[in-house]
Protein backbone atom coordinates (compact mmCIF):
# COMPACT_ATOMS: atom_id res chain seq x y z
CA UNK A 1 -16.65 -46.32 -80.11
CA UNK A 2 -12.43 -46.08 -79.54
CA UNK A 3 -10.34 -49.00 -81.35
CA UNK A 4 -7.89 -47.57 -78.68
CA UNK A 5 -10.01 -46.82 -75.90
CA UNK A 6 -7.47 -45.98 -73.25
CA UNK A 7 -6.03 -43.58 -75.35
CA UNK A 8 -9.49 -41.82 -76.28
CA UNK A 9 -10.81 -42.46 -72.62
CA UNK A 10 -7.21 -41.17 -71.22
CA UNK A 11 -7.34 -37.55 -74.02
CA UNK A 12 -10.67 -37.06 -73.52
CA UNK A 13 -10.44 -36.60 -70.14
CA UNK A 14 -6.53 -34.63 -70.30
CA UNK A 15 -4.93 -37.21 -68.94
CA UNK A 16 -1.45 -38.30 -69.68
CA UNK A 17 0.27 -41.42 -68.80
CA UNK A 18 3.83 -42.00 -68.23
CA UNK A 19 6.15 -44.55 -67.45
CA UNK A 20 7.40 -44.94 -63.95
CA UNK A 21 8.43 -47.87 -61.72
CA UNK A 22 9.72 -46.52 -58.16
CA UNK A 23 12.14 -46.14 -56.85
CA UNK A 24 13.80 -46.79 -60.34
CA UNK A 25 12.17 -45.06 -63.04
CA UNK A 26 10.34 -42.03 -63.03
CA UNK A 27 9.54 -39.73 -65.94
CA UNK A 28 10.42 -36.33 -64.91
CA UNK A 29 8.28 -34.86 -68.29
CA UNK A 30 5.24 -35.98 -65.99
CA UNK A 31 5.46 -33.45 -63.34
CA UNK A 32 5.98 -30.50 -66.16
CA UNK A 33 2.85 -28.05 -65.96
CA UNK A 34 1.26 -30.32 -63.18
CA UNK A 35 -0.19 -28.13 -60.03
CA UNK A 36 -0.89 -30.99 -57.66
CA UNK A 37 0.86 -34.58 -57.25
CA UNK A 38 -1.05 -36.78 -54.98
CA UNK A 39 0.82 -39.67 -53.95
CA UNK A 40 -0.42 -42.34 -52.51
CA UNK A 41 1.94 -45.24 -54.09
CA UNK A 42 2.50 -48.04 -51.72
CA UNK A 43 4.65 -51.11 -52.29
CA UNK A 44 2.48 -54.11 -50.21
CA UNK A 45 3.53 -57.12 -52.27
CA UNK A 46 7.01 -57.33 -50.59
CA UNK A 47 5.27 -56.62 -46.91
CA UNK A 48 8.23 -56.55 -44.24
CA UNK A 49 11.22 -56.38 -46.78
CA UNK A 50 14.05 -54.46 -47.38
CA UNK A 51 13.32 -54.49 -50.75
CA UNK A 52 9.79 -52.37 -49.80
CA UNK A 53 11.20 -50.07 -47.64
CA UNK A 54 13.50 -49.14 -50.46
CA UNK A 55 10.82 -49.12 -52.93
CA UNK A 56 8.42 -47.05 -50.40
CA UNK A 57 10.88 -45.35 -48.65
CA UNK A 58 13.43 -43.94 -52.03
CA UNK A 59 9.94 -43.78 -54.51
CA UNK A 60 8.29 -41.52 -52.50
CA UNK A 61 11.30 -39.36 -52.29
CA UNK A 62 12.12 -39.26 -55.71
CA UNK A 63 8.74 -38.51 -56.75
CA UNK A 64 8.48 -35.66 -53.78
CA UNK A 65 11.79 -34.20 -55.55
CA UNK A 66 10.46 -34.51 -58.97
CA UNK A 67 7.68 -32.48 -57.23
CA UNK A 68 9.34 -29.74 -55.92
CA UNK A 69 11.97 -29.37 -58.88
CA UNK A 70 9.57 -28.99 -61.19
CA UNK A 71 7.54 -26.37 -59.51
CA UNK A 72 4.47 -28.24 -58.65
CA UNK A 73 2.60 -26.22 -55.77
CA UNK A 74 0.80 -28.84 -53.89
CA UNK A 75 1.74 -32.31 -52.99
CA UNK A 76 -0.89 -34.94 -51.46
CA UNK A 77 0.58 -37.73 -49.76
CA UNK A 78 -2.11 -40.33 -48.50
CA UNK A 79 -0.88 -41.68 -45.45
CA UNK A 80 -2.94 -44.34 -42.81
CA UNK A 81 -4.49 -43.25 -40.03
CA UNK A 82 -2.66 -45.47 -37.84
CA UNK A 83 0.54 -43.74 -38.50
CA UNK A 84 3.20 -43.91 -36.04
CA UNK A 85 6.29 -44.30 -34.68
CA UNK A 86 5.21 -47.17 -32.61
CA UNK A 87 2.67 -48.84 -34.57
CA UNK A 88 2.14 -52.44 -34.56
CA UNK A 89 1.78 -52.59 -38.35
CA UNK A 90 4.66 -52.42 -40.19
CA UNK A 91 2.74 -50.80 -42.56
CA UNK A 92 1.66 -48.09 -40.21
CA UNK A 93 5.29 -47.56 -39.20
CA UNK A 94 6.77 -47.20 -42.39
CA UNK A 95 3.82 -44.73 -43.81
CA UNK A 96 5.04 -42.55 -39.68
CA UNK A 97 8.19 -42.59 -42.05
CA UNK A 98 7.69 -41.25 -44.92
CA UNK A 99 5.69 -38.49 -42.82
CA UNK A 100 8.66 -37.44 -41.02
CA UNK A 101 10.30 -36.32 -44.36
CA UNK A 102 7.45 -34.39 -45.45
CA UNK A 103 6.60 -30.72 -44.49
CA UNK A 104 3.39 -30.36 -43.14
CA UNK A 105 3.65 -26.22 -43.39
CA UNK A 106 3.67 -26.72 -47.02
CA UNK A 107 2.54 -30.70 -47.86
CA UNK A 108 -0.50 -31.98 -46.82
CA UNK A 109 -0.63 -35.07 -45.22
CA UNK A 110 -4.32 -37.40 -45.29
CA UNK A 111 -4.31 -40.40 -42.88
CA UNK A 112 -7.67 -42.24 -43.91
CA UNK A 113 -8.84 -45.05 -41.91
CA UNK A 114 -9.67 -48.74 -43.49
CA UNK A 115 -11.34 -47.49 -47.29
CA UNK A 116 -14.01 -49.48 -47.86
CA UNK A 117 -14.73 -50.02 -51.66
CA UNK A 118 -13.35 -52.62 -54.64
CA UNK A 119 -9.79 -53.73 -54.36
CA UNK A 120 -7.44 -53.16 -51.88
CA UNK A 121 -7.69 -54.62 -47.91
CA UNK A 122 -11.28 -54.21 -47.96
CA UNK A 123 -12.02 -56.46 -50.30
CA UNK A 124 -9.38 -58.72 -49.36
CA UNK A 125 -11.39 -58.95 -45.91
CA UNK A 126 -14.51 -59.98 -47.54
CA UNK A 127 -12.94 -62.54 -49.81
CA UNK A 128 -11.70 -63.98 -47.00
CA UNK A 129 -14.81 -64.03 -44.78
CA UNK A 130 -17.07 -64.95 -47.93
CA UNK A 131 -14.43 -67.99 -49.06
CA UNK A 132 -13.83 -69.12 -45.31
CA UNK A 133 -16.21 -67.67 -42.66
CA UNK A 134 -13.68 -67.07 -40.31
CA UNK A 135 -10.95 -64.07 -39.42
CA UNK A 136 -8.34 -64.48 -36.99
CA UNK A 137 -9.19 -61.58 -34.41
CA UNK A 138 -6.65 -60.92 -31.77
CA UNK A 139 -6.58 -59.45 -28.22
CA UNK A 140 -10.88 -59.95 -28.43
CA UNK A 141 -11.33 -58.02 -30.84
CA UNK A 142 -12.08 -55.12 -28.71
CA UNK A 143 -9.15 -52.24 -31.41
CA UNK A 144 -11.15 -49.88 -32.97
CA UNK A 145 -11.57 -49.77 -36.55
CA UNK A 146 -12.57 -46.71 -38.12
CA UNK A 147 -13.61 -46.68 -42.09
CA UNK A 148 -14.00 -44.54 -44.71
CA UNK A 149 -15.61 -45.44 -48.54
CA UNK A 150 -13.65 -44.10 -51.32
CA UNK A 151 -16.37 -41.82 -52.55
CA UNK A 152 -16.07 -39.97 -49.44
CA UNK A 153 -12.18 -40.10 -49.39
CA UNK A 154 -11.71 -38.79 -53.05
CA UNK A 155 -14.28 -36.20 -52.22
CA UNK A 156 -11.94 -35.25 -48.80
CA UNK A 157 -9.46 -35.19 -51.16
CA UNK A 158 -10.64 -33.05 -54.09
CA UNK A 159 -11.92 -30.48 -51.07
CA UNK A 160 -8.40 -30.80 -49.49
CA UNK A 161 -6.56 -29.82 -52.95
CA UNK A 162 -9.39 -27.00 -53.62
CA UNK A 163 -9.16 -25.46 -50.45
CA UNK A 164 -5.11 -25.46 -50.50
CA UNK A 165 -4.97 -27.52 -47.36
CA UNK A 166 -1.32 -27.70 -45.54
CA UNK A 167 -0.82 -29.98 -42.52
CA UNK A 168 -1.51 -33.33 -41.24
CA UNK A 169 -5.59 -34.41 -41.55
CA UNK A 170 -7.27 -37.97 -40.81
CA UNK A 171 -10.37 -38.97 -42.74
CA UNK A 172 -12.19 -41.45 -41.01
CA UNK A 173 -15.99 -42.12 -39.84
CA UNK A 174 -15.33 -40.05 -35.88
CA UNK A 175 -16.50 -43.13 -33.50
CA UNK A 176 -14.81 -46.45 -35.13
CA UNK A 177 -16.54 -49.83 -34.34
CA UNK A 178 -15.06 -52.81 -32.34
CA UNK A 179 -12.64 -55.31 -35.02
CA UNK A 180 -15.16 -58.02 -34.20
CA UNK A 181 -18.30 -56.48 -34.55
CA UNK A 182 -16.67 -54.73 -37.79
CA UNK A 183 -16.05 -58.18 -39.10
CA UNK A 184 -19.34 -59.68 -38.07
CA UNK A 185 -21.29 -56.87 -40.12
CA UNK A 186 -19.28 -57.46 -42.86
CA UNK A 187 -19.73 -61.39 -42.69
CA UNK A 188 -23.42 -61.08 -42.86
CA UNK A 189 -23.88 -58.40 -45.82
């Protein structure tokens, strides 16, 4: 039993918090005797805005400065698999981005397909489909969708950081399924 449990879980397990709200505030003291940043920040509230790309865009460089300033070997940044200069998404284009001003001889760059787990679009996509039993597919349906559960992703990860990994990786399930037959599984679980 904690009466402050966050700050018993948090010790316990040598973790420190610090205050930080990108692109504005960032602590540098967090990044002192740190070995690996993994970054996978992402402002999705604001969607297409200016405001996001700022916050995206000037976050993740002040936080890959704060990296390499303060000595930190090995910096993570979790990317999407549909990353690219010509992506439909403006997610997808604006993650291509933040790529290009990375170094993939020394960073190392994971692209995971849709994560399947609690929170995030995942779960978004079953709220939806539970709440209204339908999901706009366009151009039939026929894109490929490939997944990946968190478990496996943190595990990529964890092997990525213990193995040193430089480059540019995607971490996805190999074959994909069809949007529509992605969405129908997921309708009747």
């Amino acid at each position: 039993m904690a009466r402050h449990f966050e700050d018993a879980f948090f010790s316990r397990l040598r973790i420190r918090l610090y205050n930080c709200d990108l692109p504005d505030i960032l602590d540098h003291e967090a990044f002192k005797n740190v070995d690996v940043v993994i970054h996978c920040a992402y402002a999705t509230q604001k969607a297409k805005s200016d405001d996001a790309i700022r916050i995206n865009m000037a976050g993740t460089e002040k936080v890959y400065h704060a990296t390499r300033h303060s000595g930190v070997s090995q910096f993570v940044f979790i990317s999407s698999l549909g990353a690219n200069k010509a992506a439909e998404s403006f997610y997808a284009r604006s993650k291509h981005t933040i790529e290009q001003t990375l170094d993939p001889e020394s960073d190392l760059i994971l692209r995971p397909g849709l994560i399947i787990g609690p929170g995030g679009t995942f779960e978004h996509i079953v709220s939806n489909l539970r709440r209204t039993k339908v999901m706009p597919i366009f151009n039939g349906g026929n894109q490929i969708v490939q997944s990946i559960y968190i478990q496996d992703l943190c595990a990529v990860i964890e092997q990525a950081v213990r193995l040193r990994l430089t480059g540019v990786y995607n971490a996805a399930e190999s074959q994909g399924t069809e949007i529509k037959r992605f969405f129908g599984m997921v309708a009747r679980s």
